[in-house]
N, C-alpha and C. Protein backbone atom coordinates (compact mmCIF):
# COMPACT_ATOMS: atom_id res chain seq x y z
N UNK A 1 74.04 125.54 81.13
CA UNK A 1 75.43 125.20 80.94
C UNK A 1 75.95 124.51 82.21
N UNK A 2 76.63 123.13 82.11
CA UNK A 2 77.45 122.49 83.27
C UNK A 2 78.24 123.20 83.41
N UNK A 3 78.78 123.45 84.83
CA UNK A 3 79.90 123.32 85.52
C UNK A 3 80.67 122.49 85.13
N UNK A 4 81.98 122.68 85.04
CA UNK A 4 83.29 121.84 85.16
C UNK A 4 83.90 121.53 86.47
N UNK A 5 83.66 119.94 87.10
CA UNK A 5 84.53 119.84 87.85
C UNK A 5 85.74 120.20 88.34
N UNK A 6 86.24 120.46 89.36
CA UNK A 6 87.55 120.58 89.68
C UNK A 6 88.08 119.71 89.95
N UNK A 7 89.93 119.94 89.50
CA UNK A 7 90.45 118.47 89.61
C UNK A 7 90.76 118.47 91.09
N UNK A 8 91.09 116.94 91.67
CA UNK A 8 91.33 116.93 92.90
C UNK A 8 92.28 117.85 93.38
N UNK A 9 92.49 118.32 94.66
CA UNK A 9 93.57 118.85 95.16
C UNK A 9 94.67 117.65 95.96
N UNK A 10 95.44 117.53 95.55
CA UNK A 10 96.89 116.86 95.84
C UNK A 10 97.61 117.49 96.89
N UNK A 11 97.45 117.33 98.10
CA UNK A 11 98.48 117.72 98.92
C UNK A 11 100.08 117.00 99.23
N UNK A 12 101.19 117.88 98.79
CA UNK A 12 102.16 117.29 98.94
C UNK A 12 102.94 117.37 100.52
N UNK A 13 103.95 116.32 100.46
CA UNK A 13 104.41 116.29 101.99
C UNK A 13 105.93 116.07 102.06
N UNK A 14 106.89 116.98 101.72
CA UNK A 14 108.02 116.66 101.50
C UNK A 14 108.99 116.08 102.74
N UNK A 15 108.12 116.11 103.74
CA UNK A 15 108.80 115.09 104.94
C UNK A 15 109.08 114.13 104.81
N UNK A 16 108.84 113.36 103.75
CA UNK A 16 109.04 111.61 103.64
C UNK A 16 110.77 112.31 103.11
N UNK A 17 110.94 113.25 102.38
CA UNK A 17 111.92 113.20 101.04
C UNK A 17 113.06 113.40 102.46
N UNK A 18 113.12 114.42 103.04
CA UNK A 18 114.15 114.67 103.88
C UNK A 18 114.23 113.41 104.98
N UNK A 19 113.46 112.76 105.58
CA UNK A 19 113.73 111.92 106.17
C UNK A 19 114.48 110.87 105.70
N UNK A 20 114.44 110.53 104.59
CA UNK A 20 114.72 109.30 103.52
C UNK A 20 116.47 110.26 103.46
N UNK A 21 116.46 111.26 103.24
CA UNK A 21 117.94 111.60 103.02
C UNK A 21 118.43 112.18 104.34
N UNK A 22 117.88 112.14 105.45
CA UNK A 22 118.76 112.23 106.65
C UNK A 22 119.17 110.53 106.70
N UNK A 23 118.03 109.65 106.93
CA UNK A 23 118.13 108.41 107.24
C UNK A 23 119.34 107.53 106.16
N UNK A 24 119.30 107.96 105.02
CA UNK A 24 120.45 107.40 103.88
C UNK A 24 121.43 108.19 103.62
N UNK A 25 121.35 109.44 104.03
CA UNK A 25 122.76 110.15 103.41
C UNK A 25 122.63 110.61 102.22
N UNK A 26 121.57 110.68 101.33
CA UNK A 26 121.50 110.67 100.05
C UNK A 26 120.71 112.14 99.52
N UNK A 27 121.42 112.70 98.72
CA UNK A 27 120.58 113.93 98.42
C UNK A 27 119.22 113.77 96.97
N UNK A 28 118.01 113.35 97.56
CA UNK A 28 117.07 113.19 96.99
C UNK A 28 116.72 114.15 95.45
N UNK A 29 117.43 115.12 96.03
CA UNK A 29 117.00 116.41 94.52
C UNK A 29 117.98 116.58 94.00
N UNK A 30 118.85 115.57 93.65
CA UNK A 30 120.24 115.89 92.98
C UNK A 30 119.91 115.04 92.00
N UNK A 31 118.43 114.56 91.51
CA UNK A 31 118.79 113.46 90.42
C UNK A 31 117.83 114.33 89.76
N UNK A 32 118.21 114.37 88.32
CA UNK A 32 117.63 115.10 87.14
C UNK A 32 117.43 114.75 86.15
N UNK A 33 116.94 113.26 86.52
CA UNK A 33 115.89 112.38 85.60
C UNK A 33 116.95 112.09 84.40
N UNK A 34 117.56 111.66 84.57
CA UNK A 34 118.27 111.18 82.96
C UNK A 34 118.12 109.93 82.82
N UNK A 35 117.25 108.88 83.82
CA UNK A 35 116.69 107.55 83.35
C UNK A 35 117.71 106.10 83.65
N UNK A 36 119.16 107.14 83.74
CA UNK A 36 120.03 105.89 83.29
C UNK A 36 119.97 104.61 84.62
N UNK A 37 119.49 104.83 85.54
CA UNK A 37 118.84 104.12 86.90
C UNK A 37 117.95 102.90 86.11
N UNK A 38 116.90 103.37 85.84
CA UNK A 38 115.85 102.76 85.10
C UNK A 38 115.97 101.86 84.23
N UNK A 39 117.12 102.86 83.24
CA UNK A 39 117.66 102.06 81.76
C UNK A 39 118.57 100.50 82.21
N UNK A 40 119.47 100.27 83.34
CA UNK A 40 119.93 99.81 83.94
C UNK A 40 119.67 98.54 84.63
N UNK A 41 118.70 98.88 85.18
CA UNK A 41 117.57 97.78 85.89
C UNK A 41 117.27 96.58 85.43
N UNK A 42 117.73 95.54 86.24
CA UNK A 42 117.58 94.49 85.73
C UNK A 42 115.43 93.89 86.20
N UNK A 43 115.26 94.69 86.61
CA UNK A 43 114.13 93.86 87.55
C UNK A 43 112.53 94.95 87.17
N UNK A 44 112.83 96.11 86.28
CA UNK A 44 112.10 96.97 86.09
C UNK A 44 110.74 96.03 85.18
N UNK A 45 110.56 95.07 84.79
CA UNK A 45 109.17 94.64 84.00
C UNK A 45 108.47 94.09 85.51
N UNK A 46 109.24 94.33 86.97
CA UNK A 46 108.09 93.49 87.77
C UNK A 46 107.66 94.60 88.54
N UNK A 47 108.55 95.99 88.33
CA UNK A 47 108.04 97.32 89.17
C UNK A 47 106.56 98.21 88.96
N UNK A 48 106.20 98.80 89.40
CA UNK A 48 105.02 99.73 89.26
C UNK A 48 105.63 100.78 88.97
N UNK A 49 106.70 101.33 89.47
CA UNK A 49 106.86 102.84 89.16
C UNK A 49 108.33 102.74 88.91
N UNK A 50 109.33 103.12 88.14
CA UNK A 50 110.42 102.75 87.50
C UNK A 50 111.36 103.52 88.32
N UNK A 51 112.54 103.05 88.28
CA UNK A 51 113.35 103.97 89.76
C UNK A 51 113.65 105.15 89.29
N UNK A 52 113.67 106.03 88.43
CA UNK A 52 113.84 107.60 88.43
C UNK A 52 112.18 107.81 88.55
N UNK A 53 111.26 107.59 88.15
CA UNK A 53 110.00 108.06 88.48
C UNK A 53 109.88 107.70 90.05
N UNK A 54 110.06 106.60 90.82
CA UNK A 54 109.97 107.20 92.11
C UNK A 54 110.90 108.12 92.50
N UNK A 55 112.19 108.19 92.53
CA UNK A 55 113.12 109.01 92.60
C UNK A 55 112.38 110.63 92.82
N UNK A 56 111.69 110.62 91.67
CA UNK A 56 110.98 112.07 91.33
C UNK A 56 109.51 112.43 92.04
N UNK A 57 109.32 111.07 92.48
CA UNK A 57 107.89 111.38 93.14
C UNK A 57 108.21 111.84 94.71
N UNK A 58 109.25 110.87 94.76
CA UNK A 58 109.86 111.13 96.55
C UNK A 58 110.35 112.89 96.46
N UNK A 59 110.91 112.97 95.55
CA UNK A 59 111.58 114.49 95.63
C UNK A 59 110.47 115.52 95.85
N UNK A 60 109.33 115.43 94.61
CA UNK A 60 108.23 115.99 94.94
C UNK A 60 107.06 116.14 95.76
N UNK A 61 107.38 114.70 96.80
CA UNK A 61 106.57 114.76 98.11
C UNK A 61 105.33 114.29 97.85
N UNK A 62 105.22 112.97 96.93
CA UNK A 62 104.35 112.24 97.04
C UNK A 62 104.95 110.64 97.73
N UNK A 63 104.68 111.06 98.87
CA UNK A 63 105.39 110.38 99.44
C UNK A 63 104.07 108.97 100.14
N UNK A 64 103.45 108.59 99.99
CA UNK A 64 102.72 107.58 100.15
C UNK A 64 102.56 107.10 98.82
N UNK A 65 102.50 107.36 98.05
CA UNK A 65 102.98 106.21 96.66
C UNK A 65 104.43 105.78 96.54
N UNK A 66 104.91 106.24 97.29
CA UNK A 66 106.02 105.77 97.13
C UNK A 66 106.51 104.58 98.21
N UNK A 67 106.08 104.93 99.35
CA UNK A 67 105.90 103.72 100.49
C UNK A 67 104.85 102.49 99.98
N UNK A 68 103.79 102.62 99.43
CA UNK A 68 103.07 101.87 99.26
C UNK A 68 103.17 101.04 97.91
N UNK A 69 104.32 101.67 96.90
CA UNK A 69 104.73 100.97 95.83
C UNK A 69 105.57 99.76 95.78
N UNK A 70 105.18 98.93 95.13
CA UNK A 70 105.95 97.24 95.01
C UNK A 70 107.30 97.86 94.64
N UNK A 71 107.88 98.78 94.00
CA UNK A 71 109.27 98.87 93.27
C UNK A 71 110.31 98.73 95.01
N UNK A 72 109.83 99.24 95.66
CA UNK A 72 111.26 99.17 96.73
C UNK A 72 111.69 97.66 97.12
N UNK A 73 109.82 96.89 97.36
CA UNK A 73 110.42 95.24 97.68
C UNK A 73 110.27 94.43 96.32
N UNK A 74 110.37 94.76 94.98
CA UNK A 74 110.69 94.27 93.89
C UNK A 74 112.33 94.46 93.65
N UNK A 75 112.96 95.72 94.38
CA UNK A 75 114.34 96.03 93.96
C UNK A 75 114.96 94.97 94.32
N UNK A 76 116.10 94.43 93.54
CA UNK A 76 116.75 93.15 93.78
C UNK A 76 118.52 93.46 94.66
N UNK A 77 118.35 94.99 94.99
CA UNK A 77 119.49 95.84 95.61
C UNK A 77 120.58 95.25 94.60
N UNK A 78 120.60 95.22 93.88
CA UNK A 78 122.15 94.95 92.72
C UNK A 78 123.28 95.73 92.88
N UNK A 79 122.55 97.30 92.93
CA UNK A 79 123.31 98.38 92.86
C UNK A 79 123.76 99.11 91.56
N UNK A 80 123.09 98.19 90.56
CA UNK A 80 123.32 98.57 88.71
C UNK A 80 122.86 100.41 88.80
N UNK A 81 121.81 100.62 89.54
CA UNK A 81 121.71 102.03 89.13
C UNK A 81 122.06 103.07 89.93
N UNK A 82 122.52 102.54 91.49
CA UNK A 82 123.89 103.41 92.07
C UNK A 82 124.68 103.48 91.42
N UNK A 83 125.55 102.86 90.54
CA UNK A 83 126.79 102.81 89.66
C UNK A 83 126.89 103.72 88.85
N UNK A 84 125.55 103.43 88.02
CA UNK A 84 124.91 104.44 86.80
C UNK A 84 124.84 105.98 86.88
N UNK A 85 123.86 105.98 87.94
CA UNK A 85 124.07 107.48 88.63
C UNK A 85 125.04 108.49 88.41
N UNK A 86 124.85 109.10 87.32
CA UNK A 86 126.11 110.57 86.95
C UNK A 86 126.41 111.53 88.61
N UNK A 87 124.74 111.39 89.30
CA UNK A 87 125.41 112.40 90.00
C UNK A 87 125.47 111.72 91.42
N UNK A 88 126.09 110.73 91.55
CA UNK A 88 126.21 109.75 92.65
C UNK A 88 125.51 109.29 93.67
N UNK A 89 124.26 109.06 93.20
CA UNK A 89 123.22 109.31 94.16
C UNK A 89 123.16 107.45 94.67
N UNK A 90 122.93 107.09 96.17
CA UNK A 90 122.62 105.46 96.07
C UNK A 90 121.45 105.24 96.11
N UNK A 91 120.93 104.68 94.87
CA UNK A 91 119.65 104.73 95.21
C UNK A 91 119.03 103.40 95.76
N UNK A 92 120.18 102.14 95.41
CA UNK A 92 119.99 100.95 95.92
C UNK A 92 119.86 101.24 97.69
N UNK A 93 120.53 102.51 97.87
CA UNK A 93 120.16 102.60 99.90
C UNK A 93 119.22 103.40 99.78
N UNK A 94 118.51 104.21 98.96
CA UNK A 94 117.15 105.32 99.35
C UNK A 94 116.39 103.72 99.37
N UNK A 95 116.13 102.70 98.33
CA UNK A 95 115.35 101.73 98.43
C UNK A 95 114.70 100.85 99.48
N UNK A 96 116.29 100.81 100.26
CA UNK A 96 116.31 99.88 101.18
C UNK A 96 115.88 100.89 102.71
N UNK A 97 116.34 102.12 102.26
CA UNK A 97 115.44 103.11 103.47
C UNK A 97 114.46 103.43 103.48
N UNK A 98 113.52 102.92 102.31
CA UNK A 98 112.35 103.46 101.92
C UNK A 98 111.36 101.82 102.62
N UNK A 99 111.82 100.91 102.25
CA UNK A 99 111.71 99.31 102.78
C UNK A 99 111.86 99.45 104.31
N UNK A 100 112.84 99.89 104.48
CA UNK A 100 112.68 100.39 107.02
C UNK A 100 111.43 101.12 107.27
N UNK A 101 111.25 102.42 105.98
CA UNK A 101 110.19 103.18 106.24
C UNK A 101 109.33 102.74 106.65
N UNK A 102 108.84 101.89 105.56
CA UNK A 102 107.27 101.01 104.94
C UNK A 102 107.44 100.35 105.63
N UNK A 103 108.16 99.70 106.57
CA UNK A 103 108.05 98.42 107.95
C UNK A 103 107.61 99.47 109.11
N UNK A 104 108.05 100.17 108.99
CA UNK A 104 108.46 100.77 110.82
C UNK A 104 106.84 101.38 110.47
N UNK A 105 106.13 102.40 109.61
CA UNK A 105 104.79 102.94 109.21
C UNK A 105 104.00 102.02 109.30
N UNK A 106 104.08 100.54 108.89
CA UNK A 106 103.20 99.54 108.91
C UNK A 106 101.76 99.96 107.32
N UNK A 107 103.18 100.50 106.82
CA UNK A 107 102.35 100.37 105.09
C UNK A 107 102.86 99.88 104.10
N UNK A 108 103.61 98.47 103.97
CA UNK A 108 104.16 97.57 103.32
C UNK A 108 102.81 97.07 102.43
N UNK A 109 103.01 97.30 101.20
CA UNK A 109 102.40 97.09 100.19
C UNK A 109 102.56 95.60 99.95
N UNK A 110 103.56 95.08 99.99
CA UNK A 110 103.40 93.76 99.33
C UNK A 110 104.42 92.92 100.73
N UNK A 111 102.74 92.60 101.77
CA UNK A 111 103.17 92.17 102.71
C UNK A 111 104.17 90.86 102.32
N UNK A 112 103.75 89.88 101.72
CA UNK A 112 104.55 88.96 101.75
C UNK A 112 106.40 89.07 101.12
N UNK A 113 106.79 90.14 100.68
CA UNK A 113 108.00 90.20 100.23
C UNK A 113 108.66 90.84 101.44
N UNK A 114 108.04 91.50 102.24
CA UNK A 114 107.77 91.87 103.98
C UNK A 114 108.66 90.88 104.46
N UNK A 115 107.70 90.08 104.96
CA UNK A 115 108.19 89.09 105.65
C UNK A 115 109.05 87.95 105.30
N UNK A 116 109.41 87.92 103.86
CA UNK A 116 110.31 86.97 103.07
C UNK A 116 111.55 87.72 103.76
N UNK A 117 111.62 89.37 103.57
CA UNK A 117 113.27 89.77 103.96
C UNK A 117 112.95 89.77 105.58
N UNK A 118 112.24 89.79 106.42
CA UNK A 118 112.29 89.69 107.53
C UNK A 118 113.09 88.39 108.14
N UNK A 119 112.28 87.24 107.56
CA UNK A 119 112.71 85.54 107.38
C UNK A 119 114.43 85.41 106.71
N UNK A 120 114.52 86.46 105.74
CA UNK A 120 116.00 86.26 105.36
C UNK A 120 117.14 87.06 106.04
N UNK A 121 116.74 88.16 106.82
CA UNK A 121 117.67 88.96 108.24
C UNK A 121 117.47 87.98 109.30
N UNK A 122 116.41 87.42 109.62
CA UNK A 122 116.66 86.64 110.75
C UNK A 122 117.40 85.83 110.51
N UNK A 123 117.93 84.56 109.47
CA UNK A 123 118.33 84.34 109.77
C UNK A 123 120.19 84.02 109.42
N UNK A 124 120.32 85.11 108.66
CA UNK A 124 121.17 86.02 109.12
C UNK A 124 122.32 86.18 110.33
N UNK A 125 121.06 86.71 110.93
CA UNK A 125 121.50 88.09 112.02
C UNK A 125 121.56 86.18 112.96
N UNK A 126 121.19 85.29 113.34
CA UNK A 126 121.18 83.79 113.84
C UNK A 126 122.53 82.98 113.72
N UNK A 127 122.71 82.78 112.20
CA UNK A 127 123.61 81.97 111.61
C UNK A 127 124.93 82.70 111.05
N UNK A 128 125.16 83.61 110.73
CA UNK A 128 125.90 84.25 109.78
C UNK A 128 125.29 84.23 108.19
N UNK A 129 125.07 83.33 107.82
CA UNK A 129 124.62 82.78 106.81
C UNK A 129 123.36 82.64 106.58
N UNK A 130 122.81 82.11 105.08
CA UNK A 130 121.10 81.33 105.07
C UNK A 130 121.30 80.14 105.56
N UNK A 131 120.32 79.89 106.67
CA UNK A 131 119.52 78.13 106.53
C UNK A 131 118.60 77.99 105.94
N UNK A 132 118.77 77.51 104.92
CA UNK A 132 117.57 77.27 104.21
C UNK A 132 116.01 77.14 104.93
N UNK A 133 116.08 75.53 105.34
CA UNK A 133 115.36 75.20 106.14
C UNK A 133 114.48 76.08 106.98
N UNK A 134 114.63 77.21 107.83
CA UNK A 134 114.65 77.58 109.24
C UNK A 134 114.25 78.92 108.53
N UNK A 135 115.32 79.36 107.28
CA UNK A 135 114.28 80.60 106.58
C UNK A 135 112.86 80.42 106.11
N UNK A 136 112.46 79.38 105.25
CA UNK A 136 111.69 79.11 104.43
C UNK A 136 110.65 78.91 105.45
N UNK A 137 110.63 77.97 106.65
CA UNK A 137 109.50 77.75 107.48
C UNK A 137 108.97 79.05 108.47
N UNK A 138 109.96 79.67 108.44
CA UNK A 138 109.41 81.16 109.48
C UNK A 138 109.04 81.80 108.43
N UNK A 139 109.36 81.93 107.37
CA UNK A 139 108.77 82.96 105.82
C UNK A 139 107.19 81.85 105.96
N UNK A 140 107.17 80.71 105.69
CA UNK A 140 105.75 80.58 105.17
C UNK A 140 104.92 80.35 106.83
N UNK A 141 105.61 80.02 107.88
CA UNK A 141 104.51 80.48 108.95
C UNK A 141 103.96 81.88 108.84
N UNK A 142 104.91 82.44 109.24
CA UNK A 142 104.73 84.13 108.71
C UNK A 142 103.46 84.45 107.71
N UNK A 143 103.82 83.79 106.58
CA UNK A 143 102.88 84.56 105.38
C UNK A 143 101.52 83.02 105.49
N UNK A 144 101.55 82.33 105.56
CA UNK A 144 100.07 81.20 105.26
C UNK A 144 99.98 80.47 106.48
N UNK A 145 100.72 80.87 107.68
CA UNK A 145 100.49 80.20 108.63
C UNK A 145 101.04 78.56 109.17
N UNK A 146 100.21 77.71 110.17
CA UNK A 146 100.95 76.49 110.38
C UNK A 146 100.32 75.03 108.88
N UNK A 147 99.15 75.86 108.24
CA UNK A 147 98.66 74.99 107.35
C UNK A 147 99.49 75.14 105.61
N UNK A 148 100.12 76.31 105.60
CA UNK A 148 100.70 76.58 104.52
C UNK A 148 101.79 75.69 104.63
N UNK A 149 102.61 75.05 105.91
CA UNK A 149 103.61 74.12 105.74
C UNK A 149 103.61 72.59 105.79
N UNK A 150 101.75 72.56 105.81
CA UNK A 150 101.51 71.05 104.97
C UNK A 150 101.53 71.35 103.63
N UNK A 151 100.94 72.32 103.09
CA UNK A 151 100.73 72.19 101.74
C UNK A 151 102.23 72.12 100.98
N UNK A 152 102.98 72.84 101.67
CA UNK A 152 104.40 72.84 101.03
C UNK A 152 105.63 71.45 101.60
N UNK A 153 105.26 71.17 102.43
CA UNK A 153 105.90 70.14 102.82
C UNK A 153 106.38 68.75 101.80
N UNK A 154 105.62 68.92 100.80
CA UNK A 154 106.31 67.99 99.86
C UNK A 154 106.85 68.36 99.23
N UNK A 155 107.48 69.31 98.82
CA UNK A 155 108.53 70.00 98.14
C UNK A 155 109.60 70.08 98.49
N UNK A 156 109.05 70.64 100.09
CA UNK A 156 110.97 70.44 100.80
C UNK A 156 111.23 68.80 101.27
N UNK A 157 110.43 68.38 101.12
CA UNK A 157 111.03 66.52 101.34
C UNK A 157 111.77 66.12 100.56
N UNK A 158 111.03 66.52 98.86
CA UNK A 158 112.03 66.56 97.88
C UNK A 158 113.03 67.00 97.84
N UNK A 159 113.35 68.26 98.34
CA UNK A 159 114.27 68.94 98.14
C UNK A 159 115.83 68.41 99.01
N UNK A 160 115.08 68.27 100.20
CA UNK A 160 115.84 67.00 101.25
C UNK A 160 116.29 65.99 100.50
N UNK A 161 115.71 64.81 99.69
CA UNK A 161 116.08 63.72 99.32
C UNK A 161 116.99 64.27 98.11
N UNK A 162 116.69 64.91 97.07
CA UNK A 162 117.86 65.52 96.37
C UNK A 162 119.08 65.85 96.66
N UNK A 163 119.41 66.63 98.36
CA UNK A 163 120.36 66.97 98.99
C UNK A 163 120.48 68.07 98.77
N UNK A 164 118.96 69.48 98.55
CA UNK A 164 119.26 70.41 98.04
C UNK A 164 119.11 71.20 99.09
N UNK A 165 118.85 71.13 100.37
CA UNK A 165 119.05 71.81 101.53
C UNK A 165 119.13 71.04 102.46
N UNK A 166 120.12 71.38 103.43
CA UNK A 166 120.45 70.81 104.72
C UNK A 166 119.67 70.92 105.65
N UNK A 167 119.24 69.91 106.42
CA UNK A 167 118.64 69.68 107.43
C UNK A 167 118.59 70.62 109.08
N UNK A 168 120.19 70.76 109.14
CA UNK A 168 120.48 71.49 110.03
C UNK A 168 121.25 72.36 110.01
N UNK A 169 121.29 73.38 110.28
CA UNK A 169 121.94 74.92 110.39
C UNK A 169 123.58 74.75 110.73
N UNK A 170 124.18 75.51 109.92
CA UNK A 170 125.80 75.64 110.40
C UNK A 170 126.08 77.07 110.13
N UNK A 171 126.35 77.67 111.68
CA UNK A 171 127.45 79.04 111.18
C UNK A 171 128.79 79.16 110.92
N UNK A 172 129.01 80.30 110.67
CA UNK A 172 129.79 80.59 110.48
C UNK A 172 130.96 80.78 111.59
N UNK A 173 132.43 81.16 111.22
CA UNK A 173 133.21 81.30 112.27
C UNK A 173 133.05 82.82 112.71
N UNK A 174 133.22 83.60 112.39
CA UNK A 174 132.61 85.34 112.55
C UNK A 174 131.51 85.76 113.12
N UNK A 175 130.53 84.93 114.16
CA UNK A 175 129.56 85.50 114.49
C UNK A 175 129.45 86.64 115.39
N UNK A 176 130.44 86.71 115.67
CA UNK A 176 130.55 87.57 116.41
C UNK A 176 130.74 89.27 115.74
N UNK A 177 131.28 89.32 114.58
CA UNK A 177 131.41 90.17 113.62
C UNK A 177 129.77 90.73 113.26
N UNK A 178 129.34 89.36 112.88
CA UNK A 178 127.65 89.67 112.48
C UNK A 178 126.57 90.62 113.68
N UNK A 179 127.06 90.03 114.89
CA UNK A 179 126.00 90.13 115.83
C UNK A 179 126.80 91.52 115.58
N UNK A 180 127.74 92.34 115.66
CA UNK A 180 128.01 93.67 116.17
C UNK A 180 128.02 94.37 114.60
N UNK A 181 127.32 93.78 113.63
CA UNK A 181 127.28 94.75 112.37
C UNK A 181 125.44 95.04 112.09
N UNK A 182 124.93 93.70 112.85
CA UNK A 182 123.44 94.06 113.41
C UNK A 182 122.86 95.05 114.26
N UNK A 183 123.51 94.73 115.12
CA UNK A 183 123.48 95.93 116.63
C UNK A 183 123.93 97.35 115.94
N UNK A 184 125.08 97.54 115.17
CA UNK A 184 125.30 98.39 114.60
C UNK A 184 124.29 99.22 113.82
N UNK A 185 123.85 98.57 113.02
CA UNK A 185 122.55 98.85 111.93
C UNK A 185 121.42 99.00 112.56
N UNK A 186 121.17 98.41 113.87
CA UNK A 186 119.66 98.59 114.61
C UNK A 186 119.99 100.02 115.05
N UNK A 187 121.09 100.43 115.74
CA UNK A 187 121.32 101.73 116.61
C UNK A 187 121.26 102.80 115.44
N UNK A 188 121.65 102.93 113.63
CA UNK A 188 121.47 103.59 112.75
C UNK A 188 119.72 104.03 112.64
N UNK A 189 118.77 102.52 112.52
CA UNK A 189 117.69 102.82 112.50
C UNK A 189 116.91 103.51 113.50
N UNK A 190 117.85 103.48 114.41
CA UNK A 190 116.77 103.92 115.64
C UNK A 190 117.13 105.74 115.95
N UNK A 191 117.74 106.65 114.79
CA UNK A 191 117.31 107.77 114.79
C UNK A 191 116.11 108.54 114.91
């Protein structure tokens, strides 16, 4: 007679869950799965794990599927299922704290959506605003290097001759507002 394998043992780690709700403010075990997050979602056919199922995985302290899942840099931060939320939970900010996590750990699953919002805070936190231009070339140095901006270079020529992005950068009058709502937000992360 065989033996029956045993199933793996799963060790859980509920340190991700409390960190995520010191770091957001958000009480992780106050959501009791009623979906309406999920139901909500405009962006859920490009996720791996649907936002009340991570919701529930973070609570339960599987907390490396949850860092390593596309749903946080698939979230399009809308805020449709903060709204939704009966019991007021934000989950559009657990997302975006879960996205600092997965940077600051250096376990960003889907490096290149990484460095797309990296390319779109810089420049930001620079201009007030997007430059097109100045985003797009630090996003594809970033992700394919100095040869990825021959291959793309005829697109933005086009895009130039159309008049669909400007050549050169203009801020805003408020930069000064920006630079101290940055500084602000860096001194939050750096708990």
């Amino acid at each position: 007679m065989a033996m029956a394998e045993l199933p793996e043992i799963i060790q859980l780690n509920p340190s991700l869950r409390r960190r995520v709700e010191e770091l957001s403010g958000e009480k992780i075990t106050a959501c009791y799965q009623c979906d309406k997050c999920t139901n909500g979602c405009p962006v859920i056919f490009a996720m791996d794990i649907v936002p009340h199922k991570l919701i529930h995985l973070l609570g339960l302290g599987y907390g490396e599927n949850v860092l390593t899942s596309d749903t946080i840099w698939v979230c399009a931060s809308c805020e449709t299922c903060s709204t939704r939320c009966p019991n007021g939970i934000d989950i559009a900010h657990v997302m975006d704290t879960l996205r600092q996590l997965s940077e600051r750990e250096g376990v960003a699953s889907q490096k290149s959506a990484s460095r797309f919002h990296a390319s779109f805070l810089s420049s930001i936190k620079r201009y007030g605003r997007i430059y097109e231009v100045g985003m797009i070339v630090s996003y594809i140095l970033k992700n394919e290097g100095p040869f990825g901006l021959l291959k793309w270079a005829g697109l933005g020529t086009a895009l130039f001759k159309r008049g669909k992005v400007n050549l050169f950068p203009h801020s805003i009058k408020g930069m000064n507002q920006v630079k101290r709502i940055f500084k602000q937000a860096e001194g939050k992360g750096q708990r």
